[in-house]
PDB file of N, CA and C in Angstrom:
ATOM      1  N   UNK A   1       0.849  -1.181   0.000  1.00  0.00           N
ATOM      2  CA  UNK A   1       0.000   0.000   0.000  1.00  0.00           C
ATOM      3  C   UNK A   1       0.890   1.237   0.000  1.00  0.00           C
ATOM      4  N   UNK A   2       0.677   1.764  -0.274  1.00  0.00           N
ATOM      5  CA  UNK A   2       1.437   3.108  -0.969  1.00  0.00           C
ATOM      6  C   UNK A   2       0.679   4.218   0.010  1.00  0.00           C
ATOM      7  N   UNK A   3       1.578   5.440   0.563  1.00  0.00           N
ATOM      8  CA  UNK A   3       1.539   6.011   1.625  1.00  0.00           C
ATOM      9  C   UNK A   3      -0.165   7.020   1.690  1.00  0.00           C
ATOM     10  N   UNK A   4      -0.735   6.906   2.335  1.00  0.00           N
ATOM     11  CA  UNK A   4      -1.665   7.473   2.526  1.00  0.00           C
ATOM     12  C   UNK A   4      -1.689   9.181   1.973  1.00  0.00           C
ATOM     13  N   UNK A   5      -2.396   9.726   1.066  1.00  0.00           N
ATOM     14  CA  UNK A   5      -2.220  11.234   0.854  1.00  0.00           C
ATOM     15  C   UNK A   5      -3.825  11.767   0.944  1.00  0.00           C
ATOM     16  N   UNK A   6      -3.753  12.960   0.641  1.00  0.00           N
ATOM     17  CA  UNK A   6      -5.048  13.524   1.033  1.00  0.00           C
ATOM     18  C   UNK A   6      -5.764  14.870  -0.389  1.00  0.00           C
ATOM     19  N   UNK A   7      -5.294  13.339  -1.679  1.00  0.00           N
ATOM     20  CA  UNK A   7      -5.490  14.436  -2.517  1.00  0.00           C
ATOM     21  C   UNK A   7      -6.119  13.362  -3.986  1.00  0.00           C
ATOM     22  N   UNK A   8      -7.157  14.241  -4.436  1.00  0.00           N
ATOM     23  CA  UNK A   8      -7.730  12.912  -5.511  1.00  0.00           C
ATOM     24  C   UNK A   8      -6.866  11.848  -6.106  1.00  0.00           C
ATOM     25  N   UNK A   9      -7.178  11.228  -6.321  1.00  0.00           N
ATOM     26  CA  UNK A   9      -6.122  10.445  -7.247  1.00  0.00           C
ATOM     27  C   UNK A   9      -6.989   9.263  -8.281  1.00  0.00           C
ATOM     28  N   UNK A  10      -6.439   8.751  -9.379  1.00  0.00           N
ATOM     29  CA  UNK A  10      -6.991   8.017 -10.438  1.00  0.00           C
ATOM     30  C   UNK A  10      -6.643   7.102 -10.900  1.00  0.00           C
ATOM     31  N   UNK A  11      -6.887   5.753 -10.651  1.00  0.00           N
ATOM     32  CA  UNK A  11      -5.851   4.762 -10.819  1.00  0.00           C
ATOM     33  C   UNK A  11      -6.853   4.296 -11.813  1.00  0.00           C
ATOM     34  N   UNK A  12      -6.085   4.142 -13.076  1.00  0.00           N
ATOM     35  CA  UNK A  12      -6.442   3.734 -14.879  1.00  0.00           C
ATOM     36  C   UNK A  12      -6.616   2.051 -14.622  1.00  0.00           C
ATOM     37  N   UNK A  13      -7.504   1.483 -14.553  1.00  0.00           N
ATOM     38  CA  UNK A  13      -8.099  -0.024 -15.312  1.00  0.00           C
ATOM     39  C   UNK A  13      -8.394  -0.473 -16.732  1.00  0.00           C
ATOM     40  N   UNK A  14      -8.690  -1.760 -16.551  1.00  0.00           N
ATOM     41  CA  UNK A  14      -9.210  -2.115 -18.151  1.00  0.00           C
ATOM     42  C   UNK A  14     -10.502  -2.602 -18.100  1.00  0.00           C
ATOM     43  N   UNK A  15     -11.532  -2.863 -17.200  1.00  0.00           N
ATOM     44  CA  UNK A  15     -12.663  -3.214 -16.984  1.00  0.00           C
ATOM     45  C   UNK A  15     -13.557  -2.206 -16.382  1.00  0.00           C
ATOM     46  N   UNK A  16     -14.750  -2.117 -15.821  1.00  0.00           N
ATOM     47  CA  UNK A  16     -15.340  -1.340 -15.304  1.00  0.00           C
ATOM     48  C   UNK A  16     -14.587  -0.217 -14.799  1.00  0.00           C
ATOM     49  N   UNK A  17     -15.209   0.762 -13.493  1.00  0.00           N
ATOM     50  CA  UNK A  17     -14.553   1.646 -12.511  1.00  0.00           C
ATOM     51  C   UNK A  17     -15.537   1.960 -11.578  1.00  0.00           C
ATOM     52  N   UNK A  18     -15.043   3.112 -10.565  1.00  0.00           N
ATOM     53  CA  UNK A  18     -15.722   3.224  -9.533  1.00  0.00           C
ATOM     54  C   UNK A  18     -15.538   4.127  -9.470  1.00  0.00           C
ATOM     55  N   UNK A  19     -15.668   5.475  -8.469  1.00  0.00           N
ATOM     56  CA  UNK A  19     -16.202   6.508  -8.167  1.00  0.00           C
ATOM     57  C   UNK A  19     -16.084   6.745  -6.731  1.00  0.00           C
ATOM     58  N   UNK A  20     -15.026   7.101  -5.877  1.00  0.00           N
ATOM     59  CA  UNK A  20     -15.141   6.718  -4.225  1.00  0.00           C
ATOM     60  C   UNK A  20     -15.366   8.437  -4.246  1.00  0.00           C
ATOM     61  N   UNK A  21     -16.216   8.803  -2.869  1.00  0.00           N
ATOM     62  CA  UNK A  21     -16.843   9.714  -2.272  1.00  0.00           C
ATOM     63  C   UNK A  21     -16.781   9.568  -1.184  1.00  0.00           C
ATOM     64  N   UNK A  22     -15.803  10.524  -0.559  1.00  0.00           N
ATOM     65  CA  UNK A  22     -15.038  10.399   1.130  1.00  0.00           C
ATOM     66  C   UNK A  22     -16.264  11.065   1.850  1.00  0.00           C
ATOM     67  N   UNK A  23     -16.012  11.099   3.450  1.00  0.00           N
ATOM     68  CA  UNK A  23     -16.897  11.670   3.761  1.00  0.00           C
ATOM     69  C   UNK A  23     -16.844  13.100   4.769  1.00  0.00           C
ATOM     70  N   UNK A  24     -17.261  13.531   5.776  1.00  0.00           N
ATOM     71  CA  UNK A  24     -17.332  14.930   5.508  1.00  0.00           C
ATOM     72  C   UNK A  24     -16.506  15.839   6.122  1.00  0.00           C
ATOM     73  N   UNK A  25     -15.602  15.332   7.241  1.00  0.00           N
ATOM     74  CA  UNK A  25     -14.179  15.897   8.073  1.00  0.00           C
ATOM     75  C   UNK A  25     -12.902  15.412   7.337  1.00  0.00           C
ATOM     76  N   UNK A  26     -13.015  14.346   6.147  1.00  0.00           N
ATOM     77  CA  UNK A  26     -11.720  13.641   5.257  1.00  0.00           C
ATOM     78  C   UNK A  26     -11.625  14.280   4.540  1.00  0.00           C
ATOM     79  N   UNK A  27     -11.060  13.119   3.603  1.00  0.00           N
ATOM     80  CA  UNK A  27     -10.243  13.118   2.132  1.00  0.00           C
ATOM     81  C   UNK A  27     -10.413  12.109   1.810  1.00  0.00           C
ATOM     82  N   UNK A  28     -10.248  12.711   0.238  1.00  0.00           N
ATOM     83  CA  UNK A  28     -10.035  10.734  -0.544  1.00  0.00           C
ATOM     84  C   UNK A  28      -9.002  10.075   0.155  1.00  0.00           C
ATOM     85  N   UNK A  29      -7.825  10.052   1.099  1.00  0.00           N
ATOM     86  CA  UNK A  29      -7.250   9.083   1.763  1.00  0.00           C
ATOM     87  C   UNK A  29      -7.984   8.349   2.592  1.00  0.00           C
ATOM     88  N   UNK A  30      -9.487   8.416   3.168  1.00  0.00           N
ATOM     89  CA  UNK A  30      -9.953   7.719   3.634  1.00  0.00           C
ATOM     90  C   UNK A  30     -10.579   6.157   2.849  1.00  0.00           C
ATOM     91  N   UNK A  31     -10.551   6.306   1.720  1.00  0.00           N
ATOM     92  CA  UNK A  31     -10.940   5.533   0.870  1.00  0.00           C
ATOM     93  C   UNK A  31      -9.832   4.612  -0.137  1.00  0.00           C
ATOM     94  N   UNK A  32      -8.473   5.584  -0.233  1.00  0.00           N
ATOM     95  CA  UNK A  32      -7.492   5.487  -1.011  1.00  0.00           C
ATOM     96  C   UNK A  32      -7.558   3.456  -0.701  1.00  0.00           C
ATOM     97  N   UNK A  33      -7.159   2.872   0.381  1.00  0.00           N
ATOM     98  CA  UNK A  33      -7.023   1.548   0.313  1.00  0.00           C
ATOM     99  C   UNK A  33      -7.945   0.793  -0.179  1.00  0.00           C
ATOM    100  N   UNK A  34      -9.057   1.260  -0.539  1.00  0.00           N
ATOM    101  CA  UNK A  34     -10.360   0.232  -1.220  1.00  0.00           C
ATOM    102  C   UNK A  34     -10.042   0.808  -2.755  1.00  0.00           C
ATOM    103  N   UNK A  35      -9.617   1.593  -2.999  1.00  0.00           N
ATOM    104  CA  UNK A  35      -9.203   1.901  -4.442  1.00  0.00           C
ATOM    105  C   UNK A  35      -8.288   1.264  -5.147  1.00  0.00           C
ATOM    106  N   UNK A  36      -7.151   1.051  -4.275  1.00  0.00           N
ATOM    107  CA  UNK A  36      -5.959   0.468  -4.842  1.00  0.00           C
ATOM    108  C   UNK A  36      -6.230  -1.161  -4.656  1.00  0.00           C
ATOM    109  N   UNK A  37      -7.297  -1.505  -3.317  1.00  0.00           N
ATOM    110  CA  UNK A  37      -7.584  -2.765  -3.937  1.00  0.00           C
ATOM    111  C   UNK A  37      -8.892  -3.140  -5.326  1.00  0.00           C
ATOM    112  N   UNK A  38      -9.765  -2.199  -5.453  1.00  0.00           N
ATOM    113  CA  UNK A  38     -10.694  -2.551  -6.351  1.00  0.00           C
ATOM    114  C   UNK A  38      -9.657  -2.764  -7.856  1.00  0.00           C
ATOM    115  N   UNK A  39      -8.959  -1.383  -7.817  1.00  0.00           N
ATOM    116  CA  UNK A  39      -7.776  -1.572  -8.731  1.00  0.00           C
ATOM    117  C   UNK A  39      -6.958  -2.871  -9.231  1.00  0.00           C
ATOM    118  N   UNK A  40      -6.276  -3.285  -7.936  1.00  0.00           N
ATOM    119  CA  UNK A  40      -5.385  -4.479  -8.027  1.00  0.00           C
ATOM    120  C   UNK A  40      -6.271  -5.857  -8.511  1.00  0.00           C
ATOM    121  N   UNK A  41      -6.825  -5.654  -7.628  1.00  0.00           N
ATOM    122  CA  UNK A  41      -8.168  -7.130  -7.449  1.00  0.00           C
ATOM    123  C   UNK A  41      -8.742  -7.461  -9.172  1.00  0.00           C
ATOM    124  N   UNK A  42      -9.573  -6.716  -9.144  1.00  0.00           N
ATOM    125  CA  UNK A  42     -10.641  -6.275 -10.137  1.00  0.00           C
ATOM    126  C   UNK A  42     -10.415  -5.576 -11.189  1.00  0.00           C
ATOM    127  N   UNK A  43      -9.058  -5.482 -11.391  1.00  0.00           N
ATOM    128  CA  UNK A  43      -9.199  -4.366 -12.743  1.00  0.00           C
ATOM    129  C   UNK A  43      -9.547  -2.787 -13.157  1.00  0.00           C
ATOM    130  N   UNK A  44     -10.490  -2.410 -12.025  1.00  0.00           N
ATOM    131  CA  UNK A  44     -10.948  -1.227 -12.014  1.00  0.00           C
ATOM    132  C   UNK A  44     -10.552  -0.130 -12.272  1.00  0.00           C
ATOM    133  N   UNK A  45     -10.758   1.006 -12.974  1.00  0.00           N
ATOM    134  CA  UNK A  45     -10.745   2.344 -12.914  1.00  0.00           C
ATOM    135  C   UNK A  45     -10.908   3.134 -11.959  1.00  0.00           C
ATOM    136  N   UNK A  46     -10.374   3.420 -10.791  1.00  0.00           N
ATOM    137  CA  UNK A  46     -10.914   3.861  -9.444  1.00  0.00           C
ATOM    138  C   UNK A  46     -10.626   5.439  -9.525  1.00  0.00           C
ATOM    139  N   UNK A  47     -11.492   6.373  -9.103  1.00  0.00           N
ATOM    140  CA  UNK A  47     -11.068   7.438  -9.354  1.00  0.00           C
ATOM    141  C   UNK A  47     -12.006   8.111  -7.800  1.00  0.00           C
ATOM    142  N   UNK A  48     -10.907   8.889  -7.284  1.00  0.00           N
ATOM    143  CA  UNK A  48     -11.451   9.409  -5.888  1.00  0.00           C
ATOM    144  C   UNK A  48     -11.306  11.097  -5.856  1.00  0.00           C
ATOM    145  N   UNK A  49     -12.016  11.822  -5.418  1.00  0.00           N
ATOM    146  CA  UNK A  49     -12.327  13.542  -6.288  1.00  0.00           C
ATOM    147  C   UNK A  49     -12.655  13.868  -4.352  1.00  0.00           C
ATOM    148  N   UNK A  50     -11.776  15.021  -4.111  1.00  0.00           N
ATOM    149  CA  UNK A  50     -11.530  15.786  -2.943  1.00  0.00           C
ATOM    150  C   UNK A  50     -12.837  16.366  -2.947  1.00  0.00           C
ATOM    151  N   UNK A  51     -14.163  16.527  -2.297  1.00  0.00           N
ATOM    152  CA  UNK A  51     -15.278  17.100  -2.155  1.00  0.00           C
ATOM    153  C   UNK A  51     -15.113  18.659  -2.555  1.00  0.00           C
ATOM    154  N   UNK A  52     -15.845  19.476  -2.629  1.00  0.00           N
ATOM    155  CA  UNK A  52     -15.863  20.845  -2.725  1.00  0.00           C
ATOM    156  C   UNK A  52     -15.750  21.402  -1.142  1.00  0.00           C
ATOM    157  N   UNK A  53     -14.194  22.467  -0.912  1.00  0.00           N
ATOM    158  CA  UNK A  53     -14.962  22.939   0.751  1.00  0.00           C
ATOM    159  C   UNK A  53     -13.486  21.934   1.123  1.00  0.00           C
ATOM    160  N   UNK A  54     -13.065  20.567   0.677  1.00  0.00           N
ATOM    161  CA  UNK A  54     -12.207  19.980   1.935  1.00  0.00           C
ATOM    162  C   UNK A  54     -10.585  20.059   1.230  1.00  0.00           C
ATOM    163  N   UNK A  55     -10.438  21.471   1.821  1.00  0.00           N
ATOM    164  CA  UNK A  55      -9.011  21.666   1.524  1.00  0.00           C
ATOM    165  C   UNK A  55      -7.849  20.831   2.654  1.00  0.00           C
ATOM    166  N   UNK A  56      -6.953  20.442   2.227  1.00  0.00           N
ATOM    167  CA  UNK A  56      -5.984  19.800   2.847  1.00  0.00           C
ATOM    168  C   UNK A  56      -6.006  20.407   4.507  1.00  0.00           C
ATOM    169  N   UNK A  57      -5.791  19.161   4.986  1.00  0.00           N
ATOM    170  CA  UNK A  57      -5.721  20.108   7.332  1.00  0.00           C
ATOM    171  C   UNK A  57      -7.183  18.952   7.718  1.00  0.00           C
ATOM    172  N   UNK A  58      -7.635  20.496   8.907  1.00  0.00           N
ATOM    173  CA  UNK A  58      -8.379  19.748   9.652  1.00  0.00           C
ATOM    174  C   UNK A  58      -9.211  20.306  10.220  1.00  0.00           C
ATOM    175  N   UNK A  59      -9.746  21.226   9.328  1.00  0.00           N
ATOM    176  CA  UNK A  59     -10.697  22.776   9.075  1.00  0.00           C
ATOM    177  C   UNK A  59     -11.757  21.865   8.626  1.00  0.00           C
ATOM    178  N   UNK A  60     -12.730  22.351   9.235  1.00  0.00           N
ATOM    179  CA  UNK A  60     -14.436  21.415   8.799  1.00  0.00           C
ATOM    180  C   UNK A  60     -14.608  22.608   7.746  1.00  0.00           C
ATOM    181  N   UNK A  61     -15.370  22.053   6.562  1.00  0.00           N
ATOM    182  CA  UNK A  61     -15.279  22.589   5.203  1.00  0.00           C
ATOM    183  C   UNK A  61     -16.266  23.759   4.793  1.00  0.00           C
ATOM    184  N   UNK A  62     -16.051  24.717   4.523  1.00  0.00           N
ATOM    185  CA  UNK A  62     -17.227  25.655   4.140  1.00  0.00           C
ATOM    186  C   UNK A  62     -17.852  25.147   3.200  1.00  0.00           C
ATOM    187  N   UNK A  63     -18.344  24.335   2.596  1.00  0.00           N
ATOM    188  CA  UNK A  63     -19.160  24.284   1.832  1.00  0.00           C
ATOM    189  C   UNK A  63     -20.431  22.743   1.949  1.00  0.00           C
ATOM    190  N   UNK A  64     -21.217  23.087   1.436  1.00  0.00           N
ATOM    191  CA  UNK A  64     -22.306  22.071   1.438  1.00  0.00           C
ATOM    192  C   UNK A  64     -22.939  20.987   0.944  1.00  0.00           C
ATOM    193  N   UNK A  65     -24.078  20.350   0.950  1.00  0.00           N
ATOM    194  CA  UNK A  65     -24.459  19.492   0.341  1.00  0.00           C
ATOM    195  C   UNK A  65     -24.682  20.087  -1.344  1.00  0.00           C
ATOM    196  N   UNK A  66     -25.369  21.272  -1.349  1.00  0.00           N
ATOM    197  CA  UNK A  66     -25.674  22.240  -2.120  1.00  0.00           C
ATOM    198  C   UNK A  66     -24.143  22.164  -3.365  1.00  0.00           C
ATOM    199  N   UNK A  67     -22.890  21.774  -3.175  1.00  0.00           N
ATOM    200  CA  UNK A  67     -21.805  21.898  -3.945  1.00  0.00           C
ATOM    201  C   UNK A  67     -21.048  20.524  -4.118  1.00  0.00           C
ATOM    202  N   UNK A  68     -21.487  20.038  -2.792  1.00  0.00           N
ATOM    203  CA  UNK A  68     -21.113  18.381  -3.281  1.00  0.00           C
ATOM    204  C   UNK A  68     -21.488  17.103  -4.244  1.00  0.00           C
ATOM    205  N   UNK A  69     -23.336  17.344  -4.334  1.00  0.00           N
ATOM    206  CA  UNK A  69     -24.098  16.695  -5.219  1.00  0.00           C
ATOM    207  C   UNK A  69     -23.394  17.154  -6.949  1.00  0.00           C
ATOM    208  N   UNK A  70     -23.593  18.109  -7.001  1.00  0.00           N
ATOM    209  CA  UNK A  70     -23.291  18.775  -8.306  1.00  0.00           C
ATOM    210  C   UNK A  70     -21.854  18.291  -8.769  1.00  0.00           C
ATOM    211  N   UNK A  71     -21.072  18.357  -7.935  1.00  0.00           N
ATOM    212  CA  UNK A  71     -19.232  17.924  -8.276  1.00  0.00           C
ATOM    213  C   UNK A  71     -19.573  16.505  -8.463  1.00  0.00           C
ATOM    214  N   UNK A  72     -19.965  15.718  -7.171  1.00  0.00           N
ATOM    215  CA  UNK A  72     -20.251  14.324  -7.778  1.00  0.00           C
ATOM    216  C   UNK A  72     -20.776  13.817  -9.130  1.00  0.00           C
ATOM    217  N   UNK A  73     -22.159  14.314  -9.165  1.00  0.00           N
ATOM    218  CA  UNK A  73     -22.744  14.218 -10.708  1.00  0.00           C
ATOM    219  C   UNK A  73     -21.860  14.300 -11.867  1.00  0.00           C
ATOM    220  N   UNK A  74     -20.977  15.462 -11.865  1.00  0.00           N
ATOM    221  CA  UNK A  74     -20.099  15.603 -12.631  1.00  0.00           C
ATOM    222  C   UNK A  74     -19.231  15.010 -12.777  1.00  0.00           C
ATOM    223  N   UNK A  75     -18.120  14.495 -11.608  1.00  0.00           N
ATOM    224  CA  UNK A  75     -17.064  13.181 -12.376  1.00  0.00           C
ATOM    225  C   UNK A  75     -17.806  12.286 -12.314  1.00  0.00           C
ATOM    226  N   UNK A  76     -19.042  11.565 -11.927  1.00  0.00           N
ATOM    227  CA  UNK A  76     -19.252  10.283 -12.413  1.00  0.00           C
ATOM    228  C   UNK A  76     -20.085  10.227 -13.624  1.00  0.00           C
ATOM    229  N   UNK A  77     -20.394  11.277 -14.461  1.00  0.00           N
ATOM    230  CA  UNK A  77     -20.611  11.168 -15.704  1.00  0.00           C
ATOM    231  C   UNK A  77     -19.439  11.439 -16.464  1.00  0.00           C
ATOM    232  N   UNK A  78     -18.328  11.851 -16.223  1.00  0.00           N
ATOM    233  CA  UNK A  78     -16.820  12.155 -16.701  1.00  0.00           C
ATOM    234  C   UNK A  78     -16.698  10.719 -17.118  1.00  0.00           C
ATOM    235  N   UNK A  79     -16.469  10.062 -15.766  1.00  0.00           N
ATOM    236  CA  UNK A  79     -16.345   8.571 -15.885  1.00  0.00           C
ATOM    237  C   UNK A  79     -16.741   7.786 -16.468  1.00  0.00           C
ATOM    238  N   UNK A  80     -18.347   7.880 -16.314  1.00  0.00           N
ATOM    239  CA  UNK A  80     -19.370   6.886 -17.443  1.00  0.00           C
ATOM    240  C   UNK A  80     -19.007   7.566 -18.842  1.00  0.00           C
ATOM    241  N   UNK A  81     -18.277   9.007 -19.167  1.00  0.00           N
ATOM    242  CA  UNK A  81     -18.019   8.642 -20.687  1.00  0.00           C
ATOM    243  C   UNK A  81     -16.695   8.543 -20.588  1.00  0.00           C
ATOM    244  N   UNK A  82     -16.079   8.128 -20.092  1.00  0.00           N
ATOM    245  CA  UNK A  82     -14.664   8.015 -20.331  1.00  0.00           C
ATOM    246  C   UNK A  82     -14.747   6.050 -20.268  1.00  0.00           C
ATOM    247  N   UNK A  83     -15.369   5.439 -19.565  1.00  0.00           N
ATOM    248  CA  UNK A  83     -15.552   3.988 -19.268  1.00  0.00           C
ATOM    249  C   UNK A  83     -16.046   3.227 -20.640  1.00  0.00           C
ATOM    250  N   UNK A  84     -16.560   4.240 -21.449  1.00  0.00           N
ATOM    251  CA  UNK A  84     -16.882   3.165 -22.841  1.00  0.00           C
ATOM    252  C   UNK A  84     -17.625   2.297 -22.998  1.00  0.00           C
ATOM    253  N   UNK A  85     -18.975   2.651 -21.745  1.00  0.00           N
ATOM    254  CA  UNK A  85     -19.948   1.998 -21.882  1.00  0.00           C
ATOM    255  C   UNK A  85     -20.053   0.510 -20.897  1.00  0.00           C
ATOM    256  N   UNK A  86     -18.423   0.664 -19.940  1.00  0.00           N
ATOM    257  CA  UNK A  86     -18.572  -0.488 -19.152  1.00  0.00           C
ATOM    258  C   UNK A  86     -19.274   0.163 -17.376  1.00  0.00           C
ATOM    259  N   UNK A  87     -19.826  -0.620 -16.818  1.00  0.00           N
ATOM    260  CA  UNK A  87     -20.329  -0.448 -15.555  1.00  0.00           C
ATOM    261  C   UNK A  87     -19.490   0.632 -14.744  1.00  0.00           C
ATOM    262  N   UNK A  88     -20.070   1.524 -14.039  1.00  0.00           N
ATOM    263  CA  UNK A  88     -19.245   2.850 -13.574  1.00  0.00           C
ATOM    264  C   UNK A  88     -20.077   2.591 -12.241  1.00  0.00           C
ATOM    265  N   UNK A  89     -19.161   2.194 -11.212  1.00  0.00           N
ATOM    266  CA  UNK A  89     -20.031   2.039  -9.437  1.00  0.00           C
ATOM    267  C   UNK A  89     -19.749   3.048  -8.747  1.00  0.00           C
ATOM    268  N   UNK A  90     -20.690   3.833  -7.939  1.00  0.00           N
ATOM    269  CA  UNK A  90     -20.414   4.954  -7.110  1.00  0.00           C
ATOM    270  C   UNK A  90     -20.367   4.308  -5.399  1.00  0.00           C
ATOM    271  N   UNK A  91     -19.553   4.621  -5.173  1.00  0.00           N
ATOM    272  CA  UNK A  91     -19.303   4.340  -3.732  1.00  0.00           C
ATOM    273  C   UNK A  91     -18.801   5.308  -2.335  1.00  0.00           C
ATOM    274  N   UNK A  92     -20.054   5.329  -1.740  1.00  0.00           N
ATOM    275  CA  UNK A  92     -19.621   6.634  -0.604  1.00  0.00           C
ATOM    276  C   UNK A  92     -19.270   5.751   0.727  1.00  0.00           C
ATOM    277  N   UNK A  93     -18.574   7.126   1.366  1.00  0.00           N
ATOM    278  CA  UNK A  93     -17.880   6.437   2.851  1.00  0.00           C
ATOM    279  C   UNK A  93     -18.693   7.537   3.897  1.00  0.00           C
ATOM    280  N   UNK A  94     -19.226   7.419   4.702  1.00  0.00           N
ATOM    281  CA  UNK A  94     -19.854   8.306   5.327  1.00  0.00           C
ATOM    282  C   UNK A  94     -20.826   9.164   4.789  1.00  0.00           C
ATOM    283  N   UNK A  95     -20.426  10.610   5.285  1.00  0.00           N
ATOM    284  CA  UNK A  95     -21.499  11.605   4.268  1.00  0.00           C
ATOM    285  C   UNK A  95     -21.554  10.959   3.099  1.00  0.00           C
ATOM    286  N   UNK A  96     -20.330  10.613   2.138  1.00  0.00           N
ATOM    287  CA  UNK A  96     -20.037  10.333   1.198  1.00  0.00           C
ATOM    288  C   UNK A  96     -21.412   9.357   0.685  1.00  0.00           C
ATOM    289  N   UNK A  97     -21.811   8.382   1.253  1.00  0.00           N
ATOM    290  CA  UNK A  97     -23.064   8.038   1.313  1.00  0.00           C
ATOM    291  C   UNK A  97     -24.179   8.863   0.867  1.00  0.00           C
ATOM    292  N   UNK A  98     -24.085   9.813   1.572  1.00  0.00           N
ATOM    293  CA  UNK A  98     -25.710  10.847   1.468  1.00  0.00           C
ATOM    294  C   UNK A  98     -25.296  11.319   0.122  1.00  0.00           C
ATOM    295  N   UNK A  99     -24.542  11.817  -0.095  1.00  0.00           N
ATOM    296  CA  UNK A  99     -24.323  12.231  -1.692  1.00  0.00           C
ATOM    297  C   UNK A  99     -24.443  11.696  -2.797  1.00  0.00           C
ATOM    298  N   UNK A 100     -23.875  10.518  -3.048  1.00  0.00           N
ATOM    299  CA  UNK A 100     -24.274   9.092  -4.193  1.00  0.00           C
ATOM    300  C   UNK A 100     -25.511   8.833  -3.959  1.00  0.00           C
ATOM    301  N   UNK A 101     -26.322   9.011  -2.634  1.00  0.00           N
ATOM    302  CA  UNK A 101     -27.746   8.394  -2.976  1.00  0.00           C
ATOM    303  C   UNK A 101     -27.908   9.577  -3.387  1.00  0.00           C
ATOM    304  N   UNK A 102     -27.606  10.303  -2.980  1.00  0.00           N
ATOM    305  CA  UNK A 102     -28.533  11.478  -3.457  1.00  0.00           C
ATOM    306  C   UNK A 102     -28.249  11.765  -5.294  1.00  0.00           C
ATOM    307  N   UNK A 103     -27.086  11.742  -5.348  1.00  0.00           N
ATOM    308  CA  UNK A 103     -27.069  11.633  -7.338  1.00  0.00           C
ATOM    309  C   UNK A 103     -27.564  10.446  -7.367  1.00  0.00           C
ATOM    310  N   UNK A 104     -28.156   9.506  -6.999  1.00  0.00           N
ATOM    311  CA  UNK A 104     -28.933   8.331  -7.793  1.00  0.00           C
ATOM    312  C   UNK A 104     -30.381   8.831  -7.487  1.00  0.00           C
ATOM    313  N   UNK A 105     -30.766   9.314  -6.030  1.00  0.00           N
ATOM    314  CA  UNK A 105     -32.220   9.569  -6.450  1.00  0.00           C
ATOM    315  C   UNK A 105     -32.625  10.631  -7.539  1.00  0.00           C
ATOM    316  N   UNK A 106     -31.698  11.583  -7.724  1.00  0.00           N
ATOM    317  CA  UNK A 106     -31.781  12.464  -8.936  1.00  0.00           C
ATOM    318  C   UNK A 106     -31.775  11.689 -10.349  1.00  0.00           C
ATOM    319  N   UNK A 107     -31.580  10.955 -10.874  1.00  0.00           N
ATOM    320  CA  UNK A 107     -31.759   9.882 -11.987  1.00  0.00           C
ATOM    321  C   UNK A 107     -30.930  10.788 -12.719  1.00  0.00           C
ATOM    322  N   UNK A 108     -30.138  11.342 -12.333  1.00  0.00           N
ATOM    323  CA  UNK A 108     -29.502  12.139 -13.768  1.00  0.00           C
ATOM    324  C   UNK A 108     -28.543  11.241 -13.809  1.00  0.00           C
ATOM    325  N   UNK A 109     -28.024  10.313 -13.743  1.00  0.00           N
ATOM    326  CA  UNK A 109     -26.592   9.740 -13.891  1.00  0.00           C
ATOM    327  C   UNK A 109     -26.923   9.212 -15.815  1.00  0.00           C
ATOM    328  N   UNK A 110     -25.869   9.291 -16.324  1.00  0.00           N
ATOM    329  CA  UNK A 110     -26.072   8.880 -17.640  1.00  0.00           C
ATOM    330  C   UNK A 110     -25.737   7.352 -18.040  1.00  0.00           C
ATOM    331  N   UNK A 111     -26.314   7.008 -18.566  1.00  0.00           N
ATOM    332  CA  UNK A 111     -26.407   5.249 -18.840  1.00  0.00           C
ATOM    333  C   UNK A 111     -27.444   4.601 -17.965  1.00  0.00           C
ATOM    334  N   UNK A 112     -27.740   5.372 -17.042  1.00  0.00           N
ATOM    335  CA  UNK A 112     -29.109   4.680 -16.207  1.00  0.00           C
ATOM    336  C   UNK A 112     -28.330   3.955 -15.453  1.00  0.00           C
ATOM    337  N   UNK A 113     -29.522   3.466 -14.279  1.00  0.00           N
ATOM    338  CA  UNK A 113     -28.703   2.431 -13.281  1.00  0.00           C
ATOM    339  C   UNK A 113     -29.100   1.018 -13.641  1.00  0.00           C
ATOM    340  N   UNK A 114     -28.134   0.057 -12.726  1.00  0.00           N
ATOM    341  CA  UNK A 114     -28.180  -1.245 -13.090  1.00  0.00           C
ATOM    342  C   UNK A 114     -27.890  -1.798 -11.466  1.00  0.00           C
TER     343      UNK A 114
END
């Protein structure tokens, strides 16, 4: 495992990918080890995106649900067109949770769910 950091990161697959969504005092380092295994394991495209608001430290984030939904929506349709039509999984860790449901109850995700 490769040293814990606190800053998006994108590890390139040849099969599906995923979408990790930290949750609301973190960083994508909270997630970084399920990435590098979906990666290793599975093939995956794992791609983990710093929320809006969570700058590096240990400052609770100015910003809201109101800026997080919207950023999400956005790389995981990045993803679903960058994936080529293979399965794109969203996966939250905490808040990170409330946000992915919340872009799935919005039905905007492109390719529909499965």
């Amino acid at each position: 495992m490769t040293p814990l950091v606190n800053a998006a990161f994108r590890l390139e697959g040849s099969g599906g990918a995923a979408l990790l969504v930290h949750g609301l005092g973190g960083g994508p380092y909270e997630l970084q080890w399920l990435g590098e295994a979906l990666h290793a394991r599975l093939g995956l495209t794992v791609e983990a995106l710093r929320l809006p608001g969570h700058e590096p430290g240990f400052a609770m984030p100015h910003s809201g649900f109101e800026q997080w939904v919207p950023a999400v929506h956005q790389a995981y349709a990045a993803l679903v067109a960058a994936s080529g039509g293979a399965l794109v999984h969203l996966v939250g860790f905490s808040t990170g949770c409330l946000v992915t449901l919340r872009v799935a109850q919005t039905g905007r995700c492109p390719g529909g769910w499965r």
